[in-house]
Each structure stands twice: as structure tokens, then as C-alpha cells.
C-alpha atoms as a PDB file:
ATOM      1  CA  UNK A   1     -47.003  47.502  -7.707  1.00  0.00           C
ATOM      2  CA  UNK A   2     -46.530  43.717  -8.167  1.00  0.00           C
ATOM      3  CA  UNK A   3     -45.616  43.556  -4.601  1.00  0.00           C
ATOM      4  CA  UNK A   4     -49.202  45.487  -2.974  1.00  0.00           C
ATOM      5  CA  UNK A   5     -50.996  43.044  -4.994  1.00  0.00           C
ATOM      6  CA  UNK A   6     -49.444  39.625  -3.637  1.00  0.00           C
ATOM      7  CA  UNK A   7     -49.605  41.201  -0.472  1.00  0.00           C
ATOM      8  CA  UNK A   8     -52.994  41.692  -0.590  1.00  0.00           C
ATOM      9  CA  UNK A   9     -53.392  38.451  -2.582  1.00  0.00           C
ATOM     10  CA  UNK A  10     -51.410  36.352   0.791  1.00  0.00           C
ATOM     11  CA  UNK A  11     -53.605  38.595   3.091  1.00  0.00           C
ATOM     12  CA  UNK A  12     -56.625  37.979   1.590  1.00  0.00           C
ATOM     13  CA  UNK A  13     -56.163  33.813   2.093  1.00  0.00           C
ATOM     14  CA  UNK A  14     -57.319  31.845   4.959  1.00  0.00           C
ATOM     15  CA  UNK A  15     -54.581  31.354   7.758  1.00  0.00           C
ATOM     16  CA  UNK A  16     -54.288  27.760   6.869  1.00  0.00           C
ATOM     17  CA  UNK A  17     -53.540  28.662   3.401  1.00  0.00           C
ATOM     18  CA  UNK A  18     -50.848  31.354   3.714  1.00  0.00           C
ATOM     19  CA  UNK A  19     -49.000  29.733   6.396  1.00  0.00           C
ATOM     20  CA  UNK A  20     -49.098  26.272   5.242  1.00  0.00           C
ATOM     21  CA  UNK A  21     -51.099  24.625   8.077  1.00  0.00           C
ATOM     22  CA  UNK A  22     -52.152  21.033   7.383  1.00  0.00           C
ATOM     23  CA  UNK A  23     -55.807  20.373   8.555  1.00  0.00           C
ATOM     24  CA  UNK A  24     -55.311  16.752   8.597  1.00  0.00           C
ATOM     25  CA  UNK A  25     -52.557  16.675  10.890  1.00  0.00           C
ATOM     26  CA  UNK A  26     -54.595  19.172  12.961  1.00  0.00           C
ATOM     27  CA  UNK A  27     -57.181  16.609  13.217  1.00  0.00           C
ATOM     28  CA  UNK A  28     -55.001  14.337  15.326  1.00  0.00           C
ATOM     29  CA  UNK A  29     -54.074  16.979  17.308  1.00  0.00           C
ATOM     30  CA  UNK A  30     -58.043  18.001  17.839  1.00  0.00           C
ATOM     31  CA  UNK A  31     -58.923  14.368  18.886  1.00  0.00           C
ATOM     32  CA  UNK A  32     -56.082  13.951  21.629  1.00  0.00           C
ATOM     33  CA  UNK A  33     -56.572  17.617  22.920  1.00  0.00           C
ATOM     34  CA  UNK A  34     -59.883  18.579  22.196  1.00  0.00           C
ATOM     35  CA  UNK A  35     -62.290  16.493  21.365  1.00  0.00           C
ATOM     36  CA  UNK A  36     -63.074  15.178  24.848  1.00  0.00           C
ATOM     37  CA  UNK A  37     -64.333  18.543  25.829  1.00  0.00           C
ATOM     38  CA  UNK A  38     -65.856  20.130  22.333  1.00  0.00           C
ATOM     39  CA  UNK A  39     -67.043  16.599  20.454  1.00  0.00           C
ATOM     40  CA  UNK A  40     -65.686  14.816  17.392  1.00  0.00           C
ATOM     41  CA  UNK A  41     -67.157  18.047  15.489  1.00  0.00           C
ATOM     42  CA  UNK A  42     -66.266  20.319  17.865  1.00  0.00           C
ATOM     43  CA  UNK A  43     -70.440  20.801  18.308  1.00  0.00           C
ATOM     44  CA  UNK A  44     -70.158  20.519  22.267  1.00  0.00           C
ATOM     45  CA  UNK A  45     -69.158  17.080  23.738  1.00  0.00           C
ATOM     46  CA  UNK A  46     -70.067  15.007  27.013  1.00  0.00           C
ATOM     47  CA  UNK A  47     -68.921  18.211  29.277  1.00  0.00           C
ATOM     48  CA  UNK A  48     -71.526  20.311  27.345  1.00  0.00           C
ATOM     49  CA  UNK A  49     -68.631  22.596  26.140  1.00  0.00           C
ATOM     50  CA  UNK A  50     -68.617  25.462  23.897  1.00  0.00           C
ATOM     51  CA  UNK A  51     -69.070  24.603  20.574  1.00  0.00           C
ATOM     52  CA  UNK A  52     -66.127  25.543  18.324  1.00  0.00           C
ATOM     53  CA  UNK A  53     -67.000  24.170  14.636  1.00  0.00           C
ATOM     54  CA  UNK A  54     -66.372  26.921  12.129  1.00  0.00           C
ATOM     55  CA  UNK A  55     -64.590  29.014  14.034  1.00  0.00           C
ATOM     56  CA  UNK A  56     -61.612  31.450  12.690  1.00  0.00           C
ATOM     57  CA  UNK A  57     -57.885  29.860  12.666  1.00  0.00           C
ATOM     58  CA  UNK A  58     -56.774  32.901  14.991  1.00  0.00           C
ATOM     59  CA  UNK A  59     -59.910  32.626  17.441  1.00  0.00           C
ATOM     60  CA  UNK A  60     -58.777  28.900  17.983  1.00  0.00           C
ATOM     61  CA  UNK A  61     -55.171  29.765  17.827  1.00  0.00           C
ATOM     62  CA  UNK A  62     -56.223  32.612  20.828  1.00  0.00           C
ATOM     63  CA  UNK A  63     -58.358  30.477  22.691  1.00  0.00           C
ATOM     64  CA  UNK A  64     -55.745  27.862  23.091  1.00  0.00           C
ATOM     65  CA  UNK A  65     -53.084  30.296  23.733  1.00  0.00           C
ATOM     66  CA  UNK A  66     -54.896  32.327  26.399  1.00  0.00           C
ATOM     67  CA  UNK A  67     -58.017  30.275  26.940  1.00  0.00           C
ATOM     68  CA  UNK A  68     -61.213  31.619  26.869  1.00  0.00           C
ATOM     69  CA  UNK A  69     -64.052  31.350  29.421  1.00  0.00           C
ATOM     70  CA  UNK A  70     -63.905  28.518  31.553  1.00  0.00           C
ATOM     71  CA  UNK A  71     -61.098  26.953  29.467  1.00  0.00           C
ATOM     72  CA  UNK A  72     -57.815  27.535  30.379  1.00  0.00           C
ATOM     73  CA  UNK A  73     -54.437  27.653  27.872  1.00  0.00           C
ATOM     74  CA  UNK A  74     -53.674  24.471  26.313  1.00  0.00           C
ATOM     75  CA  UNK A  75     -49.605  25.090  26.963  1.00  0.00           C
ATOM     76  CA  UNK A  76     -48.804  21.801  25.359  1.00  0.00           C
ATOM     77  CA  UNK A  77     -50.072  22.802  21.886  1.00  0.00           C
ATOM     78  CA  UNK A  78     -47.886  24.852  20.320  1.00  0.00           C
ATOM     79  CA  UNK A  79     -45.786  26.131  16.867  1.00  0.00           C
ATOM     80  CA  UNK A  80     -47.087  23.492  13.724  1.00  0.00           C
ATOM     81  CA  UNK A  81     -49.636  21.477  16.036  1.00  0.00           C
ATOM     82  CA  UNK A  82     -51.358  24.668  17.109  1.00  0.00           C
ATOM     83  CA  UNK A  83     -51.414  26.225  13.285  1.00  0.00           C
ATOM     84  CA  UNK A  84     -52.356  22.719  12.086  1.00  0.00           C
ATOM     85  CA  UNK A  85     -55.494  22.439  14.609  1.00  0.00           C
ATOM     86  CA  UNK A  86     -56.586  25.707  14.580  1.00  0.00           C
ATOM     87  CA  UNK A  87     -56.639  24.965  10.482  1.00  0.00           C
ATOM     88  CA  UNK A  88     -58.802  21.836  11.132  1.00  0.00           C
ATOM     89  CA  UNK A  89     -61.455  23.611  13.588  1.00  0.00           C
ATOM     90  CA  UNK A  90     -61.498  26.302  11.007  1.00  0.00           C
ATOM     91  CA  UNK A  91     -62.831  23.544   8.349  1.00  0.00           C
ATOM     92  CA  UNK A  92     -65.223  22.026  10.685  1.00  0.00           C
ATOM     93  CA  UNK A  93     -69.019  23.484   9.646  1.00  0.00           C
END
């Protein structure tokens, strides 16, 4: 019984949380990688691309993975930097 409940306790915390992901170091990671095309808070930058502030740890983590739209995979972000950004584009509002 003790173990359904922490199950459900892990699965019910944000990605970041449960597997540790640090947000600041993410950050870094966003503003070498990212930022030129989605703006310092990920609102859309100078290419007028999607906006990605608030989204979900595993959209991000997909979207850089697979790409999405017009963007293609990022192949060069990967294992902790790649948990750690998609944590700090998760925090972004």
C-alpha cells in the first residue's frame, strides 16, 4: 500500500521535480540553444518563432527531440542539458 501511494505521490510531481532537473542550469542551456529563435522568455524572438513560455517539460523535451513544425531536432541537446532546459521552459510564464 505504501508503495501505490509514493508512486502516485512521484507521478503526481512535475518532471523537473521527480527527475531532479535543475532549471538554472537549463537556463544556460536555453540562452545558447534557444533563445535566438524563441526570445529571452521564450515569448517569440527576432525570427518571430513560436512562443514556448509555460510549456510542459515533455512537450519541450519532444520538440527538441523530434522538432516540431518548422523546427527541426536540436541533436546536440541531450541526457541532463535536455531535462535541465526543458525544466527551465517549463518555469517560464
Amino acid at each position: 500500500m505504501k508503495r501505490i501511494a509514493l508512486t502516485i505521490a512521484l507521478l503526481s510531481l512535475p518532471a523537473a521535480v521527480a527527475f531532479g532537473a535543475d532549471a538554472a542550469a537549463g537556463k544556460a542551456v536555453f540562452d545558447t540553444k534557444c533563445k535566438a529563435c524563441h526570445g529571452a522568455e521564450g515569448k517569440g524572438g527576432a525570427m518571430d518563432k513560436a512562443p514556448i513560455a509555460g510549456k510542459s517539460a515533455g512537450d519541450t523535451k519532444e520538440a527538441v527531440e523530434k522538432g516540431k513544425g518548422k523546427m527541426k531536432p536540436v541533436a546536440s541537446v541531450k541526457g541532463a542539458d535536455l531535462d535541465n532546459v526543458a525544466a527551465y521552459v517549463a518555469s517560464l510564464k
